[in-house]
Protein backbone atom coordinates (compact mmCIF):
# COMPACT_ATOMS: atom_id res chain seq x y z
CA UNK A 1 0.00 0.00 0.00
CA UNK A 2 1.52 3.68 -0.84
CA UNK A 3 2.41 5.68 2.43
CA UNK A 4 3.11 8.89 2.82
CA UNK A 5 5.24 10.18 5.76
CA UNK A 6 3.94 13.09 7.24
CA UNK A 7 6.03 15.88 9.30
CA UNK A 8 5.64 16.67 12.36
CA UNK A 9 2.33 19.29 13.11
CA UNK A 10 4.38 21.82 13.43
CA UNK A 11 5.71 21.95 9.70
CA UNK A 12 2.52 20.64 7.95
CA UNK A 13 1.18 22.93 5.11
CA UNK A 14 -1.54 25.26 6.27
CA UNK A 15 -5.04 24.06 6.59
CA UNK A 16 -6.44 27.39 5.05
CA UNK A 17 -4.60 26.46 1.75
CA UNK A 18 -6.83 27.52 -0.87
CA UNK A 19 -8.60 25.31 -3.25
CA UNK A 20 -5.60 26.43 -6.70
CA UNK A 21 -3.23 25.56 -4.37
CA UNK A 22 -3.55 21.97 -4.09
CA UNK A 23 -4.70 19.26 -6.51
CA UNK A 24 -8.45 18.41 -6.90
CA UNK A 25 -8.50 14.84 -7.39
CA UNK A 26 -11.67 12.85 -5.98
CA UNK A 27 -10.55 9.23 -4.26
CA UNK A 28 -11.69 7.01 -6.38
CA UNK A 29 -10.71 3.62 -8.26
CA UNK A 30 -9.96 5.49 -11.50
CA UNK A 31 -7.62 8.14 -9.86
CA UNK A 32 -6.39 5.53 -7.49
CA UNK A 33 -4.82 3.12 -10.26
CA UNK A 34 -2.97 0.21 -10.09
CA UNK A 35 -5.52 -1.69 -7.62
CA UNK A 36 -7.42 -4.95 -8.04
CA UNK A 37 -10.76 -5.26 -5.77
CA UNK A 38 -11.01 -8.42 -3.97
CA UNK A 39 -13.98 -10.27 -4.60
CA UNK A 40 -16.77 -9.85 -1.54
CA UNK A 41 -15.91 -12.07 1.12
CA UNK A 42 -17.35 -10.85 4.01
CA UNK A 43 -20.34 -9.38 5.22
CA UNK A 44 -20.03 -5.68 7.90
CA UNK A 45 -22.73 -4.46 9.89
CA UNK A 46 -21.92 -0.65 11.09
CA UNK A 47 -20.13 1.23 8.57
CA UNK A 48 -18.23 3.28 11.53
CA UNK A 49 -14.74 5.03 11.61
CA UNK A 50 -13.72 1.87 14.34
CA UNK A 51 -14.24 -0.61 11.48
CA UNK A 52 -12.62 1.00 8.93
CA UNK A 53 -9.61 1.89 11.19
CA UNK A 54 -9.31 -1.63 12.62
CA UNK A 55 -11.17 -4.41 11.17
CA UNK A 56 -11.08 -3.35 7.37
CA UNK A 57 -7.33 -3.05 7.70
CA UNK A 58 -6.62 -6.18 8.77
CA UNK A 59 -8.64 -7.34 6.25
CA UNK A 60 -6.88 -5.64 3.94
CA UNK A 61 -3.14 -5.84 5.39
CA UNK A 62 -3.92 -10.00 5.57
CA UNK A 63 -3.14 -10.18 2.02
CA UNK A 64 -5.31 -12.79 0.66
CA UNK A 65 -7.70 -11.04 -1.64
CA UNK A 66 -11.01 -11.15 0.64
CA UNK A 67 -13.27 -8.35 0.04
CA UNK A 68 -16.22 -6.55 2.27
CA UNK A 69 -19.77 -5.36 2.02
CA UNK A 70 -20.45 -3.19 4.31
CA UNK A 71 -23.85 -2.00 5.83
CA UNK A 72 -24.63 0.85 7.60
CA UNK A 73 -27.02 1.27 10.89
CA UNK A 74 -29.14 4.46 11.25
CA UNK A 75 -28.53 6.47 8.77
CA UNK A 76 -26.81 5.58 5.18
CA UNK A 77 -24.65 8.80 4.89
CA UNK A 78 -21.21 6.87 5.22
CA UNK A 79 -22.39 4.27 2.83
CA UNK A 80 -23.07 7.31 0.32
CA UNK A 81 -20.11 8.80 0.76
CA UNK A 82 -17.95 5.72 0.89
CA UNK A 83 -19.94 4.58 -2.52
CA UNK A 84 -19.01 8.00 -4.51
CA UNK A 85 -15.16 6.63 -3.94
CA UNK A 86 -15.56 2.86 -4.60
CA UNK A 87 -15.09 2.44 -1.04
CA UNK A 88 -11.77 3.88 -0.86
CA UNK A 89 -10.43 6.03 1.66
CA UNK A 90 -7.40 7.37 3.63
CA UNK A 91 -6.12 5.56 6.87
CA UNK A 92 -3.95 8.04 8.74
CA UNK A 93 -2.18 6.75 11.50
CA UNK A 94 -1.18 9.43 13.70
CA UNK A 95 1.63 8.91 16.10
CA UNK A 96 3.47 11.68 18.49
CA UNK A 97 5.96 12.73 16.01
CA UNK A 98 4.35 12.58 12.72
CA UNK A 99 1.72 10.50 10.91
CA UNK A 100 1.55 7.79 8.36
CA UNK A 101 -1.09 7.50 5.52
CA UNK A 102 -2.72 4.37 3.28
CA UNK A 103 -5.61 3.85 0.97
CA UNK A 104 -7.48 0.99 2.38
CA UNK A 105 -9.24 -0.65 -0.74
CA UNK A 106 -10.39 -3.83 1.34
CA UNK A 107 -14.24 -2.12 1.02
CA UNK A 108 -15.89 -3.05 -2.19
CA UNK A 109 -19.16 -2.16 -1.31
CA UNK A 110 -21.06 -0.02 0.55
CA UNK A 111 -25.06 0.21 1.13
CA UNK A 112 -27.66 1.83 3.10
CA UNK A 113 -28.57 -0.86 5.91
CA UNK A 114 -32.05 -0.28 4.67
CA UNK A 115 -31.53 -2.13 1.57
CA UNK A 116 -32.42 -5.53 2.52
CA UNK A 117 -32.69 -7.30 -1.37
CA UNK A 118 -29.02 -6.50 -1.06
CA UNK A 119 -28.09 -7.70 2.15
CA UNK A 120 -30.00 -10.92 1.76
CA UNK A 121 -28.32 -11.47 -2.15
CA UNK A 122 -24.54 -11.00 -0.71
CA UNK A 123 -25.42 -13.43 2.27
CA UNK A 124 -26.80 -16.09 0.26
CA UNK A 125 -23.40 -16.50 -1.60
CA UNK A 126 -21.55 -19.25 -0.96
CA UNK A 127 -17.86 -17.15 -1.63
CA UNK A 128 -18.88 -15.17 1.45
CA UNK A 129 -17.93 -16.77 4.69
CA UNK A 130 -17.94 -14.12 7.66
CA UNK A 131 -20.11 -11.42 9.27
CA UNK A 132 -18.68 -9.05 11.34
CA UNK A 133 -20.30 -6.35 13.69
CA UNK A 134 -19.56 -2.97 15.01
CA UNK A 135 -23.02 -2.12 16.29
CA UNK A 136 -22.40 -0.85 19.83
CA UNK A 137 -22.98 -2.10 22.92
CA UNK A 138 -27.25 -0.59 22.50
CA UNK A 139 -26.93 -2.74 18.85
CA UNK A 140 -27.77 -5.71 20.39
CA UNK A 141 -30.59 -4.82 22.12
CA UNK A 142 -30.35 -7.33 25.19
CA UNK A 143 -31.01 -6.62 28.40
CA UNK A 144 -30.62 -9.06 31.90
CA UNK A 145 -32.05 -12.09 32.06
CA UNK A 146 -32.05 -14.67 34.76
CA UNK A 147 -28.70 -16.21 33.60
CA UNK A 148 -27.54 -14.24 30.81
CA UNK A 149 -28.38 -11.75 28.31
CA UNK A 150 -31.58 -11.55 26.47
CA UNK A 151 -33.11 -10.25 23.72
CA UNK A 152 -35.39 -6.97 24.87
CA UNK A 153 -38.27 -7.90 23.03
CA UNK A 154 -40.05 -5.14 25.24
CA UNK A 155 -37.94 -2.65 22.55
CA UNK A 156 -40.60 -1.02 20.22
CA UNK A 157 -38.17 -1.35 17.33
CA UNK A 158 -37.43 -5.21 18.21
CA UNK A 159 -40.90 -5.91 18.78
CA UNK A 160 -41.35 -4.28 14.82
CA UNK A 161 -39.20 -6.18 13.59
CA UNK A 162 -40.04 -9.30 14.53
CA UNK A 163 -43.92 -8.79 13.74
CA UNK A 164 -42.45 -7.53 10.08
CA UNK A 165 -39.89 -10.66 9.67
CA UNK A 166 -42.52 -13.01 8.70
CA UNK A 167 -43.29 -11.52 5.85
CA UNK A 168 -40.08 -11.35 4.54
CA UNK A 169 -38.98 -14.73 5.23
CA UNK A 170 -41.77 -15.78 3.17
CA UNK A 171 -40.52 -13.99 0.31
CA UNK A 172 -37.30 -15.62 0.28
CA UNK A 173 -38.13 -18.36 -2.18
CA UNK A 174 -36.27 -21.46 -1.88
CA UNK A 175 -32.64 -20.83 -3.70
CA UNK A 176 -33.39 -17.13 -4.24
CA UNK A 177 -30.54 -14.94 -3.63
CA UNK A 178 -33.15 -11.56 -3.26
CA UNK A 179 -36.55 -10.81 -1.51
CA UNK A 180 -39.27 -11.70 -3.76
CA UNK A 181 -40.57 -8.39 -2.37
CA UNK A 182 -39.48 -4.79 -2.17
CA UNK A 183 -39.90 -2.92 0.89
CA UNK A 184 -42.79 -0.83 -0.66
CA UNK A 185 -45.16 -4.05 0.32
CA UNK A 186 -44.63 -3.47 3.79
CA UNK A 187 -42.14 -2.34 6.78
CA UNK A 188 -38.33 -2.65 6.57
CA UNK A 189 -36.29 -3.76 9.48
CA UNK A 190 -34.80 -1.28 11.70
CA UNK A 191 -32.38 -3.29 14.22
CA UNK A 192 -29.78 -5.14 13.57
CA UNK A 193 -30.39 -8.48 15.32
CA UNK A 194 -33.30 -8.78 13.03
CA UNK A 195 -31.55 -7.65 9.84
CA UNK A 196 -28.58 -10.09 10.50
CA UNK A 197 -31.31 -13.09 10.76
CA UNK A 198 -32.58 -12.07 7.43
CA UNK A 199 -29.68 -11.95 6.16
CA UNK A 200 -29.27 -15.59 7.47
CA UNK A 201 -32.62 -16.93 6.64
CA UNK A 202 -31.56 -16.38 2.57
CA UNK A 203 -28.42 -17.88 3.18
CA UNK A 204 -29.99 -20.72 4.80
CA UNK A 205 -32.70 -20.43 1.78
CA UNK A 206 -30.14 -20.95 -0.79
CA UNK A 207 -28.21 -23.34 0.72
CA UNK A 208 -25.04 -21.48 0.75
CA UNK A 209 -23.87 -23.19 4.33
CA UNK A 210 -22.78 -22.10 7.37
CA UNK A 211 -20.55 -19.52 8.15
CA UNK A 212 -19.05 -16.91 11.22
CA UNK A 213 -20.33 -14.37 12.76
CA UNK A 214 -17.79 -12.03 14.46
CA UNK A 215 -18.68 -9.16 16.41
CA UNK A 216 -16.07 -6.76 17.22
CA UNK A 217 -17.96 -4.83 19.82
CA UNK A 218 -16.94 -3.50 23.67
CA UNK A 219 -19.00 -5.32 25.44
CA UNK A 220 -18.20 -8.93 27.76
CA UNK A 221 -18.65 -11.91 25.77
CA UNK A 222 -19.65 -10.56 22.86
CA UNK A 223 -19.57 -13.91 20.75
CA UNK A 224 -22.33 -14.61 23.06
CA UNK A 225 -24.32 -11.96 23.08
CA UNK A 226 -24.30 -11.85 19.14
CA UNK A 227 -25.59 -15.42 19.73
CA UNK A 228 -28.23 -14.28 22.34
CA UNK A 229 -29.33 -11.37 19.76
CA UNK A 230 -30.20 -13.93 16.43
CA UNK A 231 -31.52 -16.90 18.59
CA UNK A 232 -33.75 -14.13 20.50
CA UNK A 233 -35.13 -13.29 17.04
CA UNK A 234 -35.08 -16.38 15.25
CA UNK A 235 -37.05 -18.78 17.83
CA UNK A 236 -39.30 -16.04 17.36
CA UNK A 237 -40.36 -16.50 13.98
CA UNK A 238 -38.97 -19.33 12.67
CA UNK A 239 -37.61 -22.43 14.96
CA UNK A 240 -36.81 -24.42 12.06
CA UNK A 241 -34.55 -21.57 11.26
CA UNK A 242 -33.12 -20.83 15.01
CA UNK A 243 -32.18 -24.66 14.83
CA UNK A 244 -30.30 -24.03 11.39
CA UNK A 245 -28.38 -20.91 12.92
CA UNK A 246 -27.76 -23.18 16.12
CA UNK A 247 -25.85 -25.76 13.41
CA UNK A 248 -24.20 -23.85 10.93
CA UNK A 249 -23.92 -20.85 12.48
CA UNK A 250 -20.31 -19.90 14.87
CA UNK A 251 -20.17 -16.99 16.69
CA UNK A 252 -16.44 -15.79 17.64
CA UNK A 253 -15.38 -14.13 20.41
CA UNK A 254 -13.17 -10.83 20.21
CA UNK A 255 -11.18 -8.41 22.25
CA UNK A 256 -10.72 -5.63 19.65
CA UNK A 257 -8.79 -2.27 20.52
CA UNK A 258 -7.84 0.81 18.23
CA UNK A 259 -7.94 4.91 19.26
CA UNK A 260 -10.16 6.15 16.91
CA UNK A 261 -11.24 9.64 17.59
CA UNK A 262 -14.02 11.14 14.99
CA UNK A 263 -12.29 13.16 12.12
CA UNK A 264 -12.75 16.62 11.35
CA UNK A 265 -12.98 19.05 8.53
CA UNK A 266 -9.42 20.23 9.30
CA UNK A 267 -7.99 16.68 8.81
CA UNK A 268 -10.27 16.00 5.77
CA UNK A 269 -8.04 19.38 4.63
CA UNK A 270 -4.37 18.36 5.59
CA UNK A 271 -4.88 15.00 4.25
CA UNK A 272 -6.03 16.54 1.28
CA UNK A 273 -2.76 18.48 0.81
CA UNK A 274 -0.09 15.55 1.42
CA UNK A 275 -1.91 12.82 -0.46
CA UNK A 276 -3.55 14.94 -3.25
CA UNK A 277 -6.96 13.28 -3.32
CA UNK A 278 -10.28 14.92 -1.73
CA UNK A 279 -11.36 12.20 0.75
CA UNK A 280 -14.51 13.18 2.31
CA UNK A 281 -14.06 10.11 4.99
CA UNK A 282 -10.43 9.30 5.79
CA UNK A 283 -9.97 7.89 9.31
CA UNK A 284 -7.68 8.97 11.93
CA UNK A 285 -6.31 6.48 14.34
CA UNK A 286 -3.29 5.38 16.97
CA UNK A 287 -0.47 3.66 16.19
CA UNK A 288 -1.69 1.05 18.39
CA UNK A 289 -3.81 -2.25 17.05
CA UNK A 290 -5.17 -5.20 18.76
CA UNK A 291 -7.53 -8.00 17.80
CA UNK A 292 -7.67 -11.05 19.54
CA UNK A 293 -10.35 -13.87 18.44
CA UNK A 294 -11.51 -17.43 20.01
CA UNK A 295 -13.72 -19.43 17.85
CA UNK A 296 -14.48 -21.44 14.51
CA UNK A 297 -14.71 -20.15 10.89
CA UNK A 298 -17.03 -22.86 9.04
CA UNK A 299 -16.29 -21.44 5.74
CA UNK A 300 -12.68 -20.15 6.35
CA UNK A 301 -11.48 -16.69 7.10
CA UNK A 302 -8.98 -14.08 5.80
CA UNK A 303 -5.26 -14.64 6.69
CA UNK A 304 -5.66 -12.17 9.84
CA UNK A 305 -2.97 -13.16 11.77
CA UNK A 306 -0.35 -11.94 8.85
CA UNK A 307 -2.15 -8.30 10.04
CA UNK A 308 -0.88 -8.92 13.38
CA UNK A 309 -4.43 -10.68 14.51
CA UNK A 310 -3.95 -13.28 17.51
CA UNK A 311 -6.41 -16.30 17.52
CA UNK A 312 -6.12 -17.72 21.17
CA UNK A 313 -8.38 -20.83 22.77
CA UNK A 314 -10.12 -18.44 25.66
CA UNK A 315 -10.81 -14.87 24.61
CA UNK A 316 -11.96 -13.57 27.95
CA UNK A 317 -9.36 -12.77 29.73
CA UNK A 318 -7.89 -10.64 27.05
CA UNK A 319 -11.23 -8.85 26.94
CA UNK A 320 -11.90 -8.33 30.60
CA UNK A 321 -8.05 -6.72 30.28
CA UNK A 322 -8.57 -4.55 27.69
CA UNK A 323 -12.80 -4.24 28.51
CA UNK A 324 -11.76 -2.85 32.00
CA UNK A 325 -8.34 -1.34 31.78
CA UNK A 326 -8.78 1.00 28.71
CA UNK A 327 -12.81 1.20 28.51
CA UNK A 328 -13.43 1.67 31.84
CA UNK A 329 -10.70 4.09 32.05
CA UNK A 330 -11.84 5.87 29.45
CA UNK A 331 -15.78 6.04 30.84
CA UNK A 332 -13.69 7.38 33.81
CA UNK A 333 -12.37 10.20 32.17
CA UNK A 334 -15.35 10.99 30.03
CA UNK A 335 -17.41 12.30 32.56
CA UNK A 336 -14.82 13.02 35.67
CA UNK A 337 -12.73 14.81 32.73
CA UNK A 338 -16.03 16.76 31.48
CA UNK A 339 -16.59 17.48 34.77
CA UNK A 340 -13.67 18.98 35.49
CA UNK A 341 -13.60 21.03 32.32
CA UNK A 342 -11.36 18.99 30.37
CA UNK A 343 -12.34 18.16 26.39
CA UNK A 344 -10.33 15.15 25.74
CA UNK A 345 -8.07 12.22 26.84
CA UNK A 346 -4.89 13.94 26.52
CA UNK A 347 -5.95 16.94 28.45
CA UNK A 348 -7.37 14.97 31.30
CA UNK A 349 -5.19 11.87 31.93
CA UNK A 350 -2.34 15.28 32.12
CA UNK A 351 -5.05 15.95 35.21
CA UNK A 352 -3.16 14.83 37.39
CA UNK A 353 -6.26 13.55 40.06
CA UNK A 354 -7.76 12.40 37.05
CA UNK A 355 -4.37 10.47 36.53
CA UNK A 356 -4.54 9.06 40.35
CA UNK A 357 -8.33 8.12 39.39
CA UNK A 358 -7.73 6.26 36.79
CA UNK A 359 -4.63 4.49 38.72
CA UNK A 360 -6.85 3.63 41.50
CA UNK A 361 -9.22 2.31 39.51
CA UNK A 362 -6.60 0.02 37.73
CA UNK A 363 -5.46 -1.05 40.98
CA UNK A 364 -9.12 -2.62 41.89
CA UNK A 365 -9.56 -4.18 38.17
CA UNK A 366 -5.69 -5.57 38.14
CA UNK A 367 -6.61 -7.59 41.52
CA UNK A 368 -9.39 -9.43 39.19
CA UNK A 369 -7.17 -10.26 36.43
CA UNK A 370 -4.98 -13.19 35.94
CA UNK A 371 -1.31 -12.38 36.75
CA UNK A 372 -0.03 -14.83 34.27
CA UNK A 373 -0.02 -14.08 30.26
CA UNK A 374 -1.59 -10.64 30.49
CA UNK A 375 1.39 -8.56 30.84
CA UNK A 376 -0.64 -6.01 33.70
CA UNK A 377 1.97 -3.87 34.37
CA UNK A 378 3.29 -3.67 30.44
CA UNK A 379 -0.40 -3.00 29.46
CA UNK A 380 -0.96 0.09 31.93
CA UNK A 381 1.93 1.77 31.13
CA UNK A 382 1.72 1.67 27.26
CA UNK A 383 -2.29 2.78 27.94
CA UNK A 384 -0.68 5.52 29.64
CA UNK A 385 1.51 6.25 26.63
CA UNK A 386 -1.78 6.08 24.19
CA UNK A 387 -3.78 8.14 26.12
CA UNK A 388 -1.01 10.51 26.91
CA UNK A 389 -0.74 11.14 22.78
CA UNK A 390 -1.39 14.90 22.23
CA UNK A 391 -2.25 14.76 18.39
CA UNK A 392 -5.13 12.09 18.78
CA UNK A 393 -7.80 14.09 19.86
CA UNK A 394 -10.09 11.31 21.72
CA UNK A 395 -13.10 13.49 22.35
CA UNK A 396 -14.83 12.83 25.78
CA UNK A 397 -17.88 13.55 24.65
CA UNK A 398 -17.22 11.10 21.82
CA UNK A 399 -16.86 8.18 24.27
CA UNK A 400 -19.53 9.43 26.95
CA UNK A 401 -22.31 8.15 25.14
CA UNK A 402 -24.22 5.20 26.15
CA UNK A 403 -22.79 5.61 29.50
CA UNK A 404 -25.72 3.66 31.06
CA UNK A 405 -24.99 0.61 28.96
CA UNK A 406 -20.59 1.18 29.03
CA UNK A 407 -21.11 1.06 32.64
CA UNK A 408 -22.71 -1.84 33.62
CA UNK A 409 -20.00 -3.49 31.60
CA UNK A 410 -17.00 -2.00 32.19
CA UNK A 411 -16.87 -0.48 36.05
CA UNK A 412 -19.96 -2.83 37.85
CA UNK A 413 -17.81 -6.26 37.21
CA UNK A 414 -15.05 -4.53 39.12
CA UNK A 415 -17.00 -2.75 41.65
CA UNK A 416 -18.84 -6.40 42.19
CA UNK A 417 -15.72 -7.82 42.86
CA UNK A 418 -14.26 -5.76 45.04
CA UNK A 419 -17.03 -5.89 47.26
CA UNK A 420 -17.53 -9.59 47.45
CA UNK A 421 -13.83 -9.09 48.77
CA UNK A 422 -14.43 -7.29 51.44
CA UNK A 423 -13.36 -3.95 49.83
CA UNK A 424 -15.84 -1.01 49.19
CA UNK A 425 -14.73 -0.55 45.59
CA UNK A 426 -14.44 3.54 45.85
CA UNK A 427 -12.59 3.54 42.97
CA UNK A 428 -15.07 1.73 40.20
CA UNK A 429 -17.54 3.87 42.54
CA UNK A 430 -15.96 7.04 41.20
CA UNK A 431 -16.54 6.66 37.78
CA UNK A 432 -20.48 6.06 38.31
CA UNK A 433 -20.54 8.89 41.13
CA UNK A 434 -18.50 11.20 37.62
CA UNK A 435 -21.51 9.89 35.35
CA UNK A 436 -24.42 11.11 37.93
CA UNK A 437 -22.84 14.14 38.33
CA UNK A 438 -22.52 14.38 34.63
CA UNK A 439 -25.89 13.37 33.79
CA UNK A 440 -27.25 16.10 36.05
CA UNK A 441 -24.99 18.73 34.64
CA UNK A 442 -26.55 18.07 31.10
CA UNK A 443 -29.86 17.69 31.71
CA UNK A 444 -29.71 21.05 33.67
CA UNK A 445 -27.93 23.01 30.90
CA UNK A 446 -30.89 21.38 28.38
CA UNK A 447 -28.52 19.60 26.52
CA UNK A 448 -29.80 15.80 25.32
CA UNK A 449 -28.79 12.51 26.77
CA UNK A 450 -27.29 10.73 24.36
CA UNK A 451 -28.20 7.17 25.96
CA UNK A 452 -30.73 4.67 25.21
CA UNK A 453 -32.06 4.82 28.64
CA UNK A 454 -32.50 8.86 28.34
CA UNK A 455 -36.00 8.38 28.98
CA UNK A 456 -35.21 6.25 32.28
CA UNK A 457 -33.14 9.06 33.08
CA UNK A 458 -34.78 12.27 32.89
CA UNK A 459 -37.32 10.50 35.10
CA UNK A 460 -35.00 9.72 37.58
CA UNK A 461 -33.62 13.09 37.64
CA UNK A 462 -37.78 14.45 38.10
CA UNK A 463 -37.71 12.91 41.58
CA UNK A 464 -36.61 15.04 44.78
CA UNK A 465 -32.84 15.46 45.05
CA UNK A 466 -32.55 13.06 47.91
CA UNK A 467 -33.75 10.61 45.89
CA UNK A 468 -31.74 11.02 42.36
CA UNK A 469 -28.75 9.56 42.72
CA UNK A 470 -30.39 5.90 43.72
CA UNK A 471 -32.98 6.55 40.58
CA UNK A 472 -30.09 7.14 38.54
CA UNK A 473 -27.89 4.00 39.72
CA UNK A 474 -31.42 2.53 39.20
CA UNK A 475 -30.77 2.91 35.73
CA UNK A 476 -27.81 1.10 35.75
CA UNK A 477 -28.37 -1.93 37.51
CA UNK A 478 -31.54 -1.91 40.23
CA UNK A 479 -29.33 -4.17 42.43
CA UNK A 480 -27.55 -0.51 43.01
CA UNK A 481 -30.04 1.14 43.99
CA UNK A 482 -30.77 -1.07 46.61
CA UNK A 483 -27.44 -1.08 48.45
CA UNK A 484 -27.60 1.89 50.80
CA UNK A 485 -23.90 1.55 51.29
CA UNK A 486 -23.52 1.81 47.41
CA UNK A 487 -25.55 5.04 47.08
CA UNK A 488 -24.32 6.95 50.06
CA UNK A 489 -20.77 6.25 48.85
CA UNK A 490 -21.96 7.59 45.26
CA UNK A 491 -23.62 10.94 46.77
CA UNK A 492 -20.00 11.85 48.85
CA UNK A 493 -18.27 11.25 45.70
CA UNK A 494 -20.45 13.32 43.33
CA UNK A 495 -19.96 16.10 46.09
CA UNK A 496 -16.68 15.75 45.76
CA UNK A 497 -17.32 16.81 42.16
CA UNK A 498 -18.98 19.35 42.71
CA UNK A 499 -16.15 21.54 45.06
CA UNK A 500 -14.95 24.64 43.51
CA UNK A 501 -11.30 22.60 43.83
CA UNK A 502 -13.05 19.26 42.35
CA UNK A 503 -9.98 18.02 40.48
CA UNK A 504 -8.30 18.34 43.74
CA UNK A 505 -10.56 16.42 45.47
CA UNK A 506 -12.23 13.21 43.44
């Protein structure tokens, strides 16, 4: 792939260049020459700047001539914009002293998630032998069940979805690689759990065989909750089909990790100037890369591990490392950091009670991790580094989202631990006490809650002000709310947040 070494920030060409003096070239496959497009391969759900920053580039970096359609979730902007340049775009990898850029051309496709005939005609291939996610952690739509996750079918856009499914199952004729009906005879499909067991119903319908799904999502056993998503639809509406996905279908676990903050218009610009092609949706990312997988591939799988990929018998521990130690320092910072008028990672981990924080917190999560294999102490530091990297602008806003769902998986393991030890768990504690606080600033200033509980949580924030912190842990996990000891200790340290000197005194 063609790199291009960039200098250091500080001797880049200006960003208010004018439009003469650089060259106008769109990214596309014509002005991009010399580049053969893999054949589709592999199916993507969530056409995000984390997939195209980490899994697409493995994909591509593997070497083996496997190609990806990818599908979009809400809206089908990307997928426009992606489309207009063949699916090409600019990876920059941006490291302390200077950054490196590639055109990743391991995209073929990409559609609007909406577009269903599509979907169901690349899944029913045979060639194509892997599904991947990036959905989110609210993607899934599970909730707690009495041993694991389940599917919520009390969702109004699950519950939808699985009245519309029926219908469209029944126009998948037997061998048909498309619906037998457009959309305009009735309602699409709005979630992915129930687009993915479309998708799987025409493979299934055509007889293509099994194949993997991998989700590459931040939340604990994700290989199982992608299974707990499809079966939760499928037995639903078709338990000939949920018995077909139970024995053809794999579904991998992952521990995936990648920096990738959101680009902006004044990186579209630079990026512009050094590689001479207008990219309207190049990715900026960390040096850094992980991806760790556990599971089968019934119809084979790209050549990952020549990308640096690791494919390990038992997952989990990998994930709880990475699931605790860099996501739940990072939900940390987002709201302890907002809170304490910082804007992004850099600028806050500098903090340095923010830095003692997040420390403290790694001290509780370490004492729950294996000792062997993990490499703690090796893992903190170079988080420290990552964090620490002044030209990635990790937006805490960016990662504060969903904090109601990020939670519950990355600080209430620890804090559930801790106190089953004996320990009070003050500082997994902290970062719920930071996201209370948080919650109440933005609310109060009228700004929305970008959660999928925000209902749940402007009605906990309606009752008295004794009573709000417990409503909002509520939110969280109802086992919270219940633990006096729990919520006192969260009301002293959101109080502590709210001192004139609070980053002196989380």
């Amino acid at each position: 792939m063609t790199a291009h070494h960039v200098p250091h920030p500080s001797h880049r060409l200006s960003s208010h260049a004018s439009a003469g003096e650089r060259q106008q070239r769109p990214l596309t496959a014509a002005t991009y020459a010399g580049r053969e497009r893999p054949p589709v391969r592999i199916i993507h759900f969530g056409l995000g700047a984390f997939h195209r920053a980490h899994q697409a580039v493995y994909t591509a970096e593997a070497g083996d001539g496997w190609g990806i359609a990818a599908f979009t979730g809400r809206s089908p902007q990307a997928a426009t914009a992606l489309s207009a340049q063949d699916g090409l775009y600019t990876l920059v990898v941006r490291a302390p002293d200077g950054d490196q850029t590639q055109i990743i051309g391991s995209l073929v496709e990409t559609h609007d998630g909406a577009a269903l005939d599509v979907l169901c005609d690349r899944a029913a291939r045979s060639e194509v032998a892997v599904i991947t996610l990036t959905i989110t952690e609210a993607g899934y739509r599970l909730r707690p069940g009495d041993d694991a996750l389940e599917l919520d079918t009390s969702d109004p856009q699950v519950a939808a979805d699985i009245e519309a499914l029926p219908r469209l199952l029944r126009d998948l004729v037997e061998g048909s690689r498309t619906l037998a009906a457009t959309e305009t005879a009735g309602p699409g499909l709005s979630t992915a759990p129930a687009r993915l067991v479309l998708a799987l119903a025409a493979r299934r319908a055509a007889q293509a065989g099994g194949l993997a799904v991998v989700p590459c999502d931040n939340l604990p056993g994700n290989g199982a909750a992608a299974q707990a998503m499809v079966l939760g639809v499928a037995a639903r509406v078709d338990g000939d089909l949920a018995a077909w996905v139970r024995e053809h279908v794999s579904f991998v676990g992952t521990s995936v990790d990648r920096i990738t903050p959101k680009t902006t218009d004044q990186d579209r610009e630079e990026i512009a100037q050094v590689t001479g092609h207008d990219d309207v949706a190049p990715v900026i990312t960390e040096p850094f890369s992980s991806w760790i997988l556990a599971g089968d591939f019934p119809a084979g799988r790209p050549s990952w591990e020549n990308a640096g990929a690791v494919f390990v018998d038992d997952v989990e521990p990998f994930e709880r490392r990475k699931l605790w130690l860099l996501n739940g320092a990072h939900s940390l910072l987002a709201y302890a950091g907002q809170n304490a008028g910082h804007s992004t990672v850099s600028s806050a981990i500098a903090d340095g009670t923010l830095r003692r924080a997040v420390e403290e917190f790694w001290d509780e999560a370490c004492r729950h991790l294996p000792a062997d294999g993990l490499d703690l102490a090796g893992y903190r530091a170079a988080l420290v580094e990552r964090f620490a990297n002044p030209r990635i602008a990790h937006r805490l806003a960016q990662i504060g989202g969903d904090g109601s769902l990020k939670l519950a998986a990355r600080q209430l393991p620890v804090l559930r631990a801790e106190r089953q030890a004996g320990r009070p768990g003050t500082a997994s504690l902290r970062a719920l006490a930071a996201w209370a606080e948080h919650i109440t600033r933005s609310a109060a200033a009228g700004a929305n809650l970008n959660d999928p509980a925000a209902d749940s949580l402007h009605a906990a924030l309606s009752r008295p002000p004794a009573e709000q912190t417990a409503a909002l842990l509520h939110v969280i996990d109802p086992h919270l709310a219940e633990d006096t000891d729990v919520v006192d200790a969260t009301e002293s340290l959101r109080a502590a947040q709210q001192s004139p000197r609070r980053t002196q005194s989380l």
